[in-house]
PDB file of N, CA and C in Angstrom:
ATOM      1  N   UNK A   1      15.299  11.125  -4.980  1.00  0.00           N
ATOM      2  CA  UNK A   1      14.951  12.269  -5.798  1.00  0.00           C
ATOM      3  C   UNK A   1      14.026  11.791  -6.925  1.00  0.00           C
ATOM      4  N   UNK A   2      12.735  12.226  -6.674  1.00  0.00           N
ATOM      5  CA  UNK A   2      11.776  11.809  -8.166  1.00  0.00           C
ATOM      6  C   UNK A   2      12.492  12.498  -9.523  1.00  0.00           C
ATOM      7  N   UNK A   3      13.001  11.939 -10.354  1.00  0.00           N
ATOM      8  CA  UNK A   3      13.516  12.785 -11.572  1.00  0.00           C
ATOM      9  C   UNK A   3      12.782  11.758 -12.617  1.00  0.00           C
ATOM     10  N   UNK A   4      12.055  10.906 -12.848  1.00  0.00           N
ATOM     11  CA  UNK A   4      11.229   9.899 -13.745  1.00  0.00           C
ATOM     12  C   UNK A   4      10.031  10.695 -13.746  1.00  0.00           C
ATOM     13  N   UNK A   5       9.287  10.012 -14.867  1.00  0.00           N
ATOM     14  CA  UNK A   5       7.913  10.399 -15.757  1.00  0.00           C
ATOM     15  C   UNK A   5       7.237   9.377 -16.075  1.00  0.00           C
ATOM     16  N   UNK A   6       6.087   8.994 -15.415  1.00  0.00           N
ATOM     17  CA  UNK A   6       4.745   7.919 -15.665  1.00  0.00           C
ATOM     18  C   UNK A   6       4.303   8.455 -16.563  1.00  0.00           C
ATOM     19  N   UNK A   7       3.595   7.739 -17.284  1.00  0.00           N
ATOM     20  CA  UNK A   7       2.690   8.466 -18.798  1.00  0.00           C
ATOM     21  C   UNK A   7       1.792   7.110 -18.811  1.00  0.00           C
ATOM     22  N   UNK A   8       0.459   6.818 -18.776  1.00  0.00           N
ATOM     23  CA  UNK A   8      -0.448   5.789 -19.461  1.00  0.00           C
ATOM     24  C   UNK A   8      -1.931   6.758 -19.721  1.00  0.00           C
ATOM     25  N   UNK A   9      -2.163   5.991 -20.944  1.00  0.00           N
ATOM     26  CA  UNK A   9      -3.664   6.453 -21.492  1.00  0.00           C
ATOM     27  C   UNK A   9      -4.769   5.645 -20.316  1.00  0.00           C
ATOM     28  N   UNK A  10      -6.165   6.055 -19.890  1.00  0.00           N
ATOM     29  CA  UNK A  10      -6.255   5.372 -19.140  1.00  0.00           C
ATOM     30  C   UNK A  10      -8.342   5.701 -19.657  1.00  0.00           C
ATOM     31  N   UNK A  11      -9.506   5.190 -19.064  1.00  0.00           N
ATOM     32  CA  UNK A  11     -10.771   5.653 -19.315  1.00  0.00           C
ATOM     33  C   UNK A  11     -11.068   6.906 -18.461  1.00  0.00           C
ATOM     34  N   UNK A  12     -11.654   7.803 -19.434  1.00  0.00           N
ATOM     35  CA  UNK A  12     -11.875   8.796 -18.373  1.00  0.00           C
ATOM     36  C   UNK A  12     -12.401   8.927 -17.027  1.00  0.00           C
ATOM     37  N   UNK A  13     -13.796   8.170 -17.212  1.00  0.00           N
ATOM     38  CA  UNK A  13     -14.366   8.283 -15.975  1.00  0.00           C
ATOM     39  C   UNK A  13     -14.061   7.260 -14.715  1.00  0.00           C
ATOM     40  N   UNK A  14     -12.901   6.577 -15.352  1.00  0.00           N
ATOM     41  CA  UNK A  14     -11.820   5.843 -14.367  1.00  0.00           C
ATOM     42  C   UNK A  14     -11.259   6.645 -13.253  1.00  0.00           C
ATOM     43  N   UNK A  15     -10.141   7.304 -14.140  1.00  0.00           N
ATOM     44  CA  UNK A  15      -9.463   8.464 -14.047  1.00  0.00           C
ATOM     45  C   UNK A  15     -10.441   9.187 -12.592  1.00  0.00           C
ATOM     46  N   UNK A  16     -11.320   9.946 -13.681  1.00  0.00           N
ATOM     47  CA  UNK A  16     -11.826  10.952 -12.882  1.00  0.00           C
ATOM     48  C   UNK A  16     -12.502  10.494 -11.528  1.00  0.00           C
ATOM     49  N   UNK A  17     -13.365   9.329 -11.289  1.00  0.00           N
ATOM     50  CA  UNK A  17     -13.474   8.608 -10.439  1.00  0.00           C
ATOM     51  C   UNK A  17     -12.574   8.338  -9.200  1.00  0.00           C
ATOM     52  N   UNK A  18     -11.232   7.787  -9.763  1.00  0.00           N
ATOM     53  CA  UNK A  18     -10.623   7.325  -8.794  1.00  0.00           C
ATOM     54  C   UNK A  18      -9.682   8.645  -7.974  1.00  0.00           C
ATOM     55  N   UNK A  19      -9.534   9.936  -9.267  1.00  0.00           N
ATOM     56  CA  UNK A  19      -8.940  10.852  -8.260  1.00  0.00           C
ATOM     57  C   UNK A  19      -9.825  11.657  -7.584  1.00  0.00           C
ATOM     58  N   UNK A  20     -10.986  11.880  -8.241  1.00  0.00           N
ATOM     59  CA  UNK A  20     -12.217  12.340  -7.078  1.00  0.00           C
ATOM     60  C   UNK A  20     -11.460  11.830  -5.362  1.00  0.00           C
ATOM     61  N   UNK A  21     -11.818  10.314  -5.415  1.00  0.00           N
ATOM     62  CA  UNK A  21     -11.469   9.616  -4.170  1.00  0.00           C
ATOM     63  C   UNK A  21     -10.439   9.942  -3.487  1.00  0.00           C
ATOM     64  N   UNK A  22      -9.245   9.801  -4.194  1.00  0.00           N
ATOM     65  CA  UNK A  22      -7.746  10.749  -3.895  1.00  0.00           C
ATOM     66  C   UNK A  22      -7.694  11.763  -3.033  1.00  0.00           C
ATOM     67  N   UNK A  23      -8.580  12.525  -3.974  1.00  0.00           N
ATOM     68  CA  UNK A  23      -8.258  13.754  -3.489  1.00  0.00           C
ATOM     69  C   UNK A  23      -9.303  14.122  -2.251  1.00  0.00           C
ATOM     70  N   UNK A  24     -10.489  13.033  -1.765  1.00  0.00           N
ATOM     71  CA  UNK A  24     -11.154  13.585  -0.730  1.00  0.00           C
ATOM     72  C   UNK A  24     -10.144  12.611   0.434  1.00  0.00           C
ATOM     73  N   UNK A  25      -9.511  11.988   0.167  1.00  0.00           N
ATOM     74  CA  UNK A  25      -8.169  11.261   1.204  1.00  0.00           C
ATOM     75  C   UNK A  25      -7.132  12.388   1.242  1.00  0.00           C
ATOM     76  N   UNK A  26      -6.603  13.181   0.452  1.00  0.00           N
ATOM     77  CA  UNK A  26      -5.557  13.908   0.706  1.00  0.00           C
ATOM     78  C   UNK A  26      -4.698  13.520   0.108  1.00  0.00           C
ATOM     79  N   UNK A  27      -4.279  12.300  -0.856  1.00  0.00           N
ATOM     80  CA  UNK A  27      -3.343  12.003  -1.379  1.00  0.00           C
ATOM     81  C   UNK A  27      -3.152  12.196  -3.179  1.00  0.00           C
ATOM     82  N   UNK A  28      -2.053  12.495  -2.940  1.00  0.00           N
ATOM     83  CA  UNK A  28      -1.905  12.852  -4.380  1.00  0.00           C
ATOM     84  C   UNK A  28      -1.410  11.981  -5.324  1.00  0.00           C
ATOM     85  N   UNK A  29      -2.057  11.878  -6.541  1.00  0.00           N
ATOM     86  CA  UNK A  29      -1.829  10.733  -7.556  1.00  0.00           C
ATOM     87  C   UNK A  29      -0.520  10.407  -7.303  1.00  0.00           C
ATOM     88  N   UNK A  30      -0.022  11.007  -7.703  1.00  0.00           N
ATOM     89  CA  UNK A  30       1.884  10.297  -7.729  1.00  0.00           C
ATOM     90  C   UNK A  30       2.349   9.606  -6.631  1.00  0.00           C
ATOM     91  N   UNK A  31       1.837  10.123  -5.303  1.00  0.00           N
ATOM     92  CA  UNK A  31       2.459   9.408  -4.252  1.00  0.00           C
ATOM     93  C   UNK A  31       1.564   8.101  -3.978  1.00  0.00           C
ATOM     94  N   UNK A  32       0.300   7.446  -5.126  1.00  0.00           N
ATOM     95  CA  UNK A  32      -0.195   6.516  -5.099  1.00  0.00           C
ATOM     96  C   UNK A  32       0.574   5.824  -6.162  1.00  0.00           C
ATOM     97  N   UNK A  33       0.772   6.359  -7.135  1.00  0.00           N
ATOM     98  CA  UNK A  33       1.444   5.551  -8.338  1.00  0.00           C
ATOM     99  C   UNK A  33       3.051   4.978  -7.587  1.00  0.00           C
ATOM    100  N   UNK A  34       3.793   6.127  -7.047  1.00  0.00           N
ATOM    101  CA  UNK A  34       4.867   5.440  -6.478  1.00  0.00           C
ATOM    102  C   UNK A  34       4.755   4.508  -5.270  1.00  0.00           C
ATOM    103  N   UNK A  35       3.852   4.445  -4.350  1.00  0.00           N
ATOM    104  CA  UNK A  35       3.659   3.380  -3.651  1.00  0.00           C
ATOM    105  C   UNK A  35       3.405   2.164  -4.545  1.00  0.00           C
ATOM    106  N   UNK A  36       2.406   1.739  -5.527  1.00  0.00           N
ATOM    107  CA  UNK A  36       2.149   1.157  -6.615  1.00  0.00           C
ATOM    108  C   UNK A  36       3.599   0.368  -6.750  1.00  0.00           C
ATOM    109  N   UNK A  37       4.348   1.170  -7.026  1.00  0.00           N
ATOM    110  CA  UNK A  37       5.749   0.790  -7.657  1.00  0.00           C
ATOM    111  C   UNK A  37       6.566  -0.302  -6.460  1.00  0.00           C
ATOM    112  N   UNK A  38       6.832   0.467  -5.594  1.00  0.00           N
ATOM    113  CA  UNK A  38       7.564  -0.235  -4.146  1.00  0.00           C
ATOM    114  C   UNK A  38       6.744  -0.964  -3.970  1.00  0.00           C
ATOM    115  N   UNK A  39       5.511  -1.234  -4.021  1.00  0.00           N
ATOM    116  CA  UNK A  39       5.112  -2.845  -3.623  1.00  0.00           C
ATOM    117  C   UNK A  39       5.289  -3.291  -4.823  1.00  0.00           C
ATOM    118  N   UNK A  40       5.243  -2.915  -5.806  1.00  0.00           N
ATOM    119  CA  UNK A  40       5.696  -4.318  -7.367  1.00  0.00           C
ATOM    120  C   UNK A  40       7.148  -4.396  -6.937  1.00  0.00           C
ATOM    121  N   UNK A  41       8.015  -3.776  -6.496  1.00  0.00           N
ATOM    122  CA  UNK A  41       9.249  -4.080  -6.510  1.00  0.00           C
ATOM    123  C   UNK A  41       9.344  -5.004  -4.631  1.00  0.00           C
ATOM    124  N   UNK A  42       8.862  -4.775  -3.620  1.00  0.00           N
ATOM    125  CA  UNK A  42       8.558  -5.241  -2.579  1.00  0.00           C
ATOM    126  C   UNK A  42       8.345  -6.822  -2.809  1.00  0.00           C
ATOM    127  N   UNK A  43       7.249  -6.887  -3.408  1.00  0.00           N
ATOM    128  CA  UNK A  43       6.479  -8.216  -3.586  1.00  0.00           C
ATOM    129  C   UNK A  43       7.096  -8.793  -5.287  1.00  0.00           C
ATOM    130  N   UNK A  44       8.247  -8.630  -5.847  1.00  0.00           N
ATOM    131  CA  UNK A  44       8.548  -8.639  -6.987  1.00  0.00           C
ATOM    132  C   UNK A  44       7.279  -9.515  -7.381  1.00  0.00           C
ATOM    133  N   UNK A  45       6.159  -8.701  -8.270  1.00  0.00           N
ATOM    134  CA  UNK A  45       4.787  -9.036  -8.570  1.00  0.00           C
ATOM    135  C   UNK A  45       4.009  -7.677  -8.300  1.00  0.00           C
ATOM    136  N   UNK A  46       2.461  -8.297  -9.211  1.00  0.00           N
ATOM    137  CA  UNK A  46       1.733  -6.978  -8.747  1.00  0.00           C
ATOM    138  C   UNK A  46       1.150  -7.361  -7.329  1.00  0.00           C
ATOM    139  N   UNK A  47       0.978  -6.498  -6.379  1.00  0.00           N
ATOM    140  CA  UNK A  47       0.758  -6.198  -4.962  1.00  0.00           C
ATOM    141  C   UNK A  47      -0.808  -7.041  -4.620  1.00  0.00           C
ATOM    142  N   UNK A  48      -1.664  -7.357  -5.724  1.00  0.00           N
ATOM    143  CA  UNK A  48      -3.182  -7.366  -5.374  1.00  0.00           C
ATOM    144  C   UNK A  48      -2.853  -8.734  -6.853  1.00  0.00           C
ATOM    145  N   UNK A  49      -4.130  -9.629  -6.270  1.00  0.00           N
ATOM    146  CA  UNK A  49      -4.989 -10.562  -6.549  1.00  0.00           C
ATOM    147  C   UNK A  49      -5.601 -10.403  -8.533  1.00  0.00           C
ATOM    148  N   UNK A  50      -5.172 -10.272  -9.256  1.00  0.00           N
ATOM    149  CA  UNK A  50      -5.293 -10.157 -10.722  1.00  0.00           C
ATOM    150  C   UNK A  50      -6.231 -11.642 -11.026  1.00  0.00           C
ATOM    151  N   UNK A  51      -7.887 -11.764 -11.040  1.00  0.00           N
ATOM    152  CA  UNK A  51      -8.157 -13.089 -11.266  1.00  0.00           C
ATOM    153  C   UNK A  51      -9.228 -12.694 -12.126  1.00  0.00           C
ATOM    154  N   UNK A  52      -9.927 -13.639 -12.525  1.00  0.00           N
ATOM    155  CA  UNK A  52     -11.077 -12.890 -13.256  1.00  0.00           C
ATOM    156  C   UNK A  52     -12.280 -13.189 -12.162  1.00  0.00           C
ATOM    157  N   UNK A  53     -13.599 -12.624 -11.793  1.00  0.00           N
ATOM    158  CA  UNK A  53     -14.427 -12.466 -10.794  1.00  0.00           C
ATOM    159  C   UNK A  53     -15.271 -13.704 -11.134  1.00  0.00           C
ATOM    160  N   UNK A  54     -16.571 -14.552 -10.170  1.00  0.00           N
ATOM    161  CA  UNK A  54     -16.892 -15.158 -10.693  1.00  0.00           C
ATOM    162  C   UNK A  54     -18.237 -14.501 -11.151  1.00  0.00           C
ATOM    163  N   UNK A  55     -18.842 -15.403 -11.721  1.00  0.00           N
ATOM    164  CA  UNK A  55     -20.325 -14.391 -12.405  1.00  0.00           C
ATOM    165  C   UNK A  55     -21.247 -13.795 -11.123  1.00  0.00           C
ATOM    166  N   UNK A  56     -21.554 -12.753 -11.073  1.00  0.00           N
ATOM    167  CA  UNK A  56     -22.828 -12.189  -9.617  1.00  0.00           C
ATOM    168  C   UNK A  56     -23.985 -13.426  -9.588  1.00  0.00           C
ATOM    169  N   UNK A  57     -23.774 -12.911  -8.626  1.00  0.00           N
ATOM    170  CA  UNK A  57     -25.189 -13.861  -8.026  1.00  0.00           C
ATOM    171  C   UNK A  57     -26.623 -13.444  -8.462  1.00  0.00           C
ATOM    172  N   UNK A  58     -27.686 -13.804  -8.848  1.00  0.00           N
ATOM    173  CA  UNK A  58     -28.654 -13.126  -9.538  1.00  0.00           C
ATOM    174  C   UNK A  58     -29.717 -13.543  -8.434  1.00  0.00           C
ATOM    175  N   UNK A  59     -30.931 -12.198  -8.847  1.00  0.00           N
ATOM    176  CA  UNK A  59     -31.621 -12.340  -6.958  1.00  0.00           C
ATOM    177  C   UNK A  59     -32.167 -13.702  -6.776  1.00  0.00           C
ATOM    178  N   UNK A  60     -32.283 -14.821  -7.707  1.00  0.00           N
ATOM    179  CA  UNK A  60     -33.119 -16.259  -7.168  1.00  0.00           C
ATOM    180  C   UNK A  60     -31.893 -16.982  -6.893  1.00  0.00           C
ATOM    181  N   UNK A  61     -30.645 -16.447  -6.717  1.00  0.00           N
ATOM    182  CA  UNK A  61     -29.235 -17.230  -6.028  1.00  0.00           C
ATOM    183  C   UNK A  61     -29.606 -16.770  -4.894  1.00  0.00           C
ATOM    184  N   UNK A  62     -29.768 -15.658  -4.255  1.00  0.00           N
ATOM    185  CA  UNK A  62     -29.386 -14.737  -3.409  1.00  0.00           C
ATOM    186  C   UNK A  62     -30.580 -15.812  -2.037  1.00  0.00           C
ATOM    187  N   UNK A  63     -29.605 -15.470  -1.103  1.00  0.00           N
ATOM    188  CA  UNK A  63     -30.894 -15.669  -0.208  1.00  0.00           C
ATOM    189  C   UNK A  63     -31.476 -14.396   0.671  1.00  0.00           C
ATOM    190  N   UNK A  64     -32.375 -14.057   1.269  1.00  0.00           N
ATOM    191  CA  UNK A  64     -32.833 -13.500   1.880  1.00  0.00           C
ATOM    192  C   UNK A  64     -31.681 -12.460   2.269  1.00  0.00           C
ATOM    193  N   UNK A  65     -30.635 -12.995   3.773  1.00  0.00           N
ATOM    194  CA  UNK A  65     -29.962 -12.596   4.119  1.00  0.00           C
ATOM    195  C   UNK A  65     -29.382 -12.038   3.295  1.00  0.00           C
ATOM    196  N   UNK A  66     -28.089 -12.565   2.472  1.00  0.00           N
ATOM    197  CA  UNK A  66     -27.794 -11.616   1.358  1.00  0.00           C
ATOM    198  C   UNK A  66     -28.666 -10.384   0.552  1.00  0.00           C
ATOM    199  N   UNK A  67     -29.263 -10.872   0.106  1.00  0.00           N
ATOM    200  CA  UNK A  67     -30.088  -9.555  -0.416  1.00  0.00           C
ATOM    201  C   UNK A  67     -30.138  -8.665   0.296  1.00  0.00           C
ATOM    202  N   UNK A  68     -30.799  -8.568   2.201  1.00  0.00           N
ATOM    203  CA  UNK A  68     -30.484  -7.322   2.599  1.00  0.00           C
ATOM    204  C   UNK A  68     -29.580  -7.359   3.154  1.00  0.00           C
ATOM    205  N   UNK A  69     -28.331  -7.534   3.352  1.00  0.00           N
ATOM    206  CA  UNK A  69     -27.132  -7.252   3.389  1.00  0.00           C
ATOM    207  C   UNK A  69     -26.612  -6.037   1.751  1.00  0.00           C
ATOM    208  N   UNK A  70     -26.678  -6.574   0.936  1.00  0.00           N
ATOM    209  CA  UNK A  70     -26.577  -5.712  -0.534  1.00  0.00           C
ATOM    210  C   UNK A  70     -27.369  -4.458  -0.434  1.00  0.00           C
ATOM    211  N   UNK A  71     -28.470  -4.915  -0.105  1.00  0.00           N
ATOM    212  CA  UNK A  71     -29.476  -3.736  -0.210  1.00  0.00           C
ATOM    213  C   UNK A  71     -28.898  -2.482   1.050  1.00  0.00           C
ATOM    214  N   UNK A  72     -28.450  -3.133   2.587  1.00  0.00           N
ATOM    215  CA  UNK A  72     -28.404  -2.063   3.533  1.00  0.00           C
ATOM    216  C   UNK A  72     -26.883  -1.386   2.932  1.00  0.00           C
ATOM    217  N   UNK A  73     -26.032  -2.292   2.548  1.00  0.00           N
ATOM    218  CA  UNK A  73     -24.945  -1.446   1.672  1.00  0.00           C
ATOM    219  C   UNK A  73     -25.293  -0.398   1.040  1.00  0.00           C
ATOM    220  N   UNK A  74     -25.452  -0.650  -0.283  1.00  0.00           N
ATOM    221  CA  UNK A  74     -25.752   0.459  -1.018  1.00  0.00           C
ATOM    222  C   UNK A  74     -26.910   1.350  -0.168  1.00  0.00           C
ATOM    223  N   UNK A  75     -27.691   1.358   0.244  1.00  0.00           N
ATOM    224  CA  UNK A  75     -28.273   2.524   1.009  1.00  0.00           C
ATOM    225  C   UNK A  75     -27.364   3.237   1.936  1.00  0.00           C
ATOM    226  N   UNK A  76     -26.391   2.781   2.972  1.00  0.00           N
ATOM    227  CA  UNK A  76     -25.068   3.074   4.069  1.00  0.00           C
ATOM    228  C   UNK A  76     -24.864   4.503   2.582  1.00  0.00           C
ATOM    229  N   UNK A  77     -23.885   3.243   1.760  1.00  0.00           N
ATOM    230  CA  UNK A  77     -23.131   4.301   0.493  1.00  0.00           C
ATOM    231  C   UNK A  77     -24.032   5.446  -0.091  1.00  0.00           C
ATOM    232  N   UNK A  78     -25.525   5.087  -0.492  1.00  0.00           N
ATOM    233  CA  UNK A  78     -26.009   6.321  -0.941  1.00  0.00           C
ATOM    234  C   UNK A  78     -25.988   7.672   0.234  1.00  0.00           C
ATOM    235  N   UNK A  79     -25.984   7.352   1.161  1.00  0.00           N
ATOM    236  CA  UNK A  79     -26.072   8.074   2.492  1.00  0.00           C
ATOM    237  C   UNK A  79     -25.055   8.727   2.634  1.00  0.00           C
ATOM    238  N   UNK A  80     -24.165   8.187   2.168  1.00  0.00           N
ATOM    239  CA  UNK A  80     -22.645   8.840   2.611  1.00  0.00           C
ATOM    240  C   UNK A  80     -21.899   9.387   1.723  1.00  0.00           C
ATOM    241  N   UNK A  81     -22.991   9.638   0.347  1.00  0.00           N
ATOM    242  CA  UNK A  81     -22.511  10.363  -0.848  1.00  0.00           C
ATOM    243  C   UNK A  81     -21.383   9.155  -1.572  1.00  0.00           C
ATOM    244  N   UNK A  82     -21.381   8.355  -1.727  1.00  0.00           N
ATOM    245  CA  UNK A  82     -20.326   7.069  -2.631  1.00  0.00           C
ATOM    246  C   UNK A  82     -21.363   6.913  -3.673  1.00  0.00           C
ATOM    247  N   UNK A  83     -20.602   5.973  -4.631  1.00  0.00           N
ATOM    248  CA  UNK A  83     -21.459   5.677  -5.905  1.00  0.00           C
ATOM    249  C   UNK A  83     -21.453   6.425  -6.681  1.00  0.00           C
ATOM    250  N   UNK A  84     -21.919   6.371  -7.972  1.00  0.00           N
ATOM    251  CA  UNK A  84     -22.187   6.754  -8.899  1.00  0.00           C
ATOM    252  C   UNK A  84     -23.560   7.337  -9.264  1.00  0.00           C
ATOM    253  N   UNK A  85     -23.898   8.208 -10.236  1.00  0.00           N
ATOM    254  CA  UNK A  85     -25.742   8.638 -10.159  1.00  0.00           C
ATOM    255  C   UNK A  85     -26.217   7.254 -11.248  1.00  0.00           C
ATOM    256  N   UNK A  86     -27.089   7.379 -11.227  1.00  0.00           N
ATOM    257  CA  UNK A  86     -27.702   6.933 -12.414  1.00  0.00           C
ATOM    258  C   UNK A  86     -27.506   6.756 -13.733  1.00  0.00           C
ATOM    259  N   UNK A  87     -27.359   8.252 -14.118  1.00  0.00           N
ATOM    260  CA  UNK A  87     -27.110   8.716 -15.611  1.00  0.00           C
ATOM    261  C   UNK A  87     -25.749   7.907 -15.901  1.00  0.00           C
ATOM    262  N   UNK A  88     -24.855   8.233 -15.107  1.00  0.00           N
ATOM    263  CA  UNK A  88     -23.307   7.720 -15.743  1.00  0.00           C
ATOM    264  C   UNK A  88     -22.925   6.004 -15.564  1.00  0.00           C
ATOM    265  N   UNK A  89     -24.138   5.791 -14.656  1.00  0.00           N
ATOM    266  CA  UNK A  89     -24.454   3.918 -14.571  1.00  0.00           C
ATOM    267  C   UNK A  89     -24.393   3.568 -15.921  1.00  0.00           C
ATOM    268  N   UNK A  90     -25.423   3.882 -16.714  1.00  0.00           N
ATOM    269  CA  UNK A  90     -26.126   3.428 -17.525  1.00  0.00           C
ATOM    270  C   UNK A  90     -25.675   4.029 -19.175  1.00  0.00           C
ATOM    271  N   UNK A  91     -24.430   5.376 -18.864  1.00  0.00           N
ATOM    272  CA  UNK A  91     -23.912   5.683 -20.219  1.00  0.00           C
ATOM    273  C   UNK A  91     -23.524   4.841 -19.953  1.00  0.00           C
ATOM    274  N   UNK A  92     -21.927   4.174 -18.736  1.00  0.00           N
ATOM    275  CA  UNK A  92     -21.122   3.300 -19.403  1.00  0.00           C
ATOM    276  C   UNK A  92     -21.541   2.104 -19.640  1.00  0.00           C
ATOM    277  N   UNK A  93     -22.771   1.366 -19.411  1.00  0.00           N
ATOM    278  CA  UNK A  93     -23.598   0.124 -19.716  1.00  0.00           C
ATOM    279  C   UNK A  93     -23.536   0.478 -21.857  1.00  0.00           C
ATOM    280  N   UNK A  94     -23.624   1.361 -21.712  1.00  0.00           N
ATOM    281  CA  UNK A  94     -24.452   1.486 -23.376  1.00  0.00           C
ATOM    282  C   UNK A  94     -22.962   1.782 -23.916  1.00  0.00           C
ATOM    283  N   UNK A  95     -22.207   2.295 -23.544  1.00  0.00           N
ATOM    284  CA  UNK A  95     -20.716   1.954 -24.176  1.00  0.00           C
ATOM    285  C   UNK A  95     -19.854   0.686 -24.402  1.00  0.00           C
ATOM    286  N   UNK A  96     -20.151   0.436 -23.386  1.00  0.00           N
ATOM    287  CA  UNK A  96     -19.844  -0.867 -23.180  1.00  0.00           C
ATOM    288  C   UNK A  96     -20.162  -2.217 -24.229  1.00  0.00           C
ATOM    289  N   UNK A  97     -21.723  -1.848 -24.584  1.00  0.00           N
ATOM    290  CA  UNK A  97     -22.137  -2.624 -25.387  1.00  0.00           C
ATOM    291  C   UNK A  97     -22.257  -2.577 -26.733  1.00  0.00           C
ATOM    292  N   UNK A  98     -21.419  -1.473 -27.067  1.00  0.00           N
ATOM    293  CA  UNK A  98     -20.996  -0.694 -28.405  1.00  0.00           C
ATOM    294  C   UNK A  98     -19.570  -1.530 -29.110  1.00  0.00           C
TER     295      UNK A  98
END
């Protein structure tokens, strides 16, 4: 019987982002937050890899291959409606650096 209450402050366009996604899957926040839970209690730990990333590769790392590999990605994703526009790229860049 769910009779408990989650509550966290969280970034908006987190938020709004990630339940966009949710909700074009069909699933509803809570029954992600409580899965969330049964694997911390499953795996006593969090479920996923907590590390810090290493720095991106910048294009004179990159070789050829890679690059269009990156590049046919994000084109696949622009195609298929994923991503973000532009505009909201580049507010949270300038927040960020606030």
């Amino acid at each position: 019987m769910k009779d408990a209450t989650v509550s966290a402050r969280v970034e908006y366009d987190i938020k709004t982002e990630a339940e966009s996604i949710l909700e074009k899957l069909g699933i509803p926040v809570s029954v992600v937050i409580n899965s969330l839970y049964r694997q911390i209690i499953y795996k006593h730990g969090i479920p996923f890899s907590l590390t810090i990333p290493a720095d991106p590769k910048t294009l004179d790392m990159m070789t050829s291959e890679e690059l269009n590999r990156k590049l046919q990605h994000s084109y696949e994703q622009s195609l298929a409606g994923e991503g973000r526009d532009y505009n909201s790229v580049f507010d949270e860049l300038e927040r960020s650096l606030k």
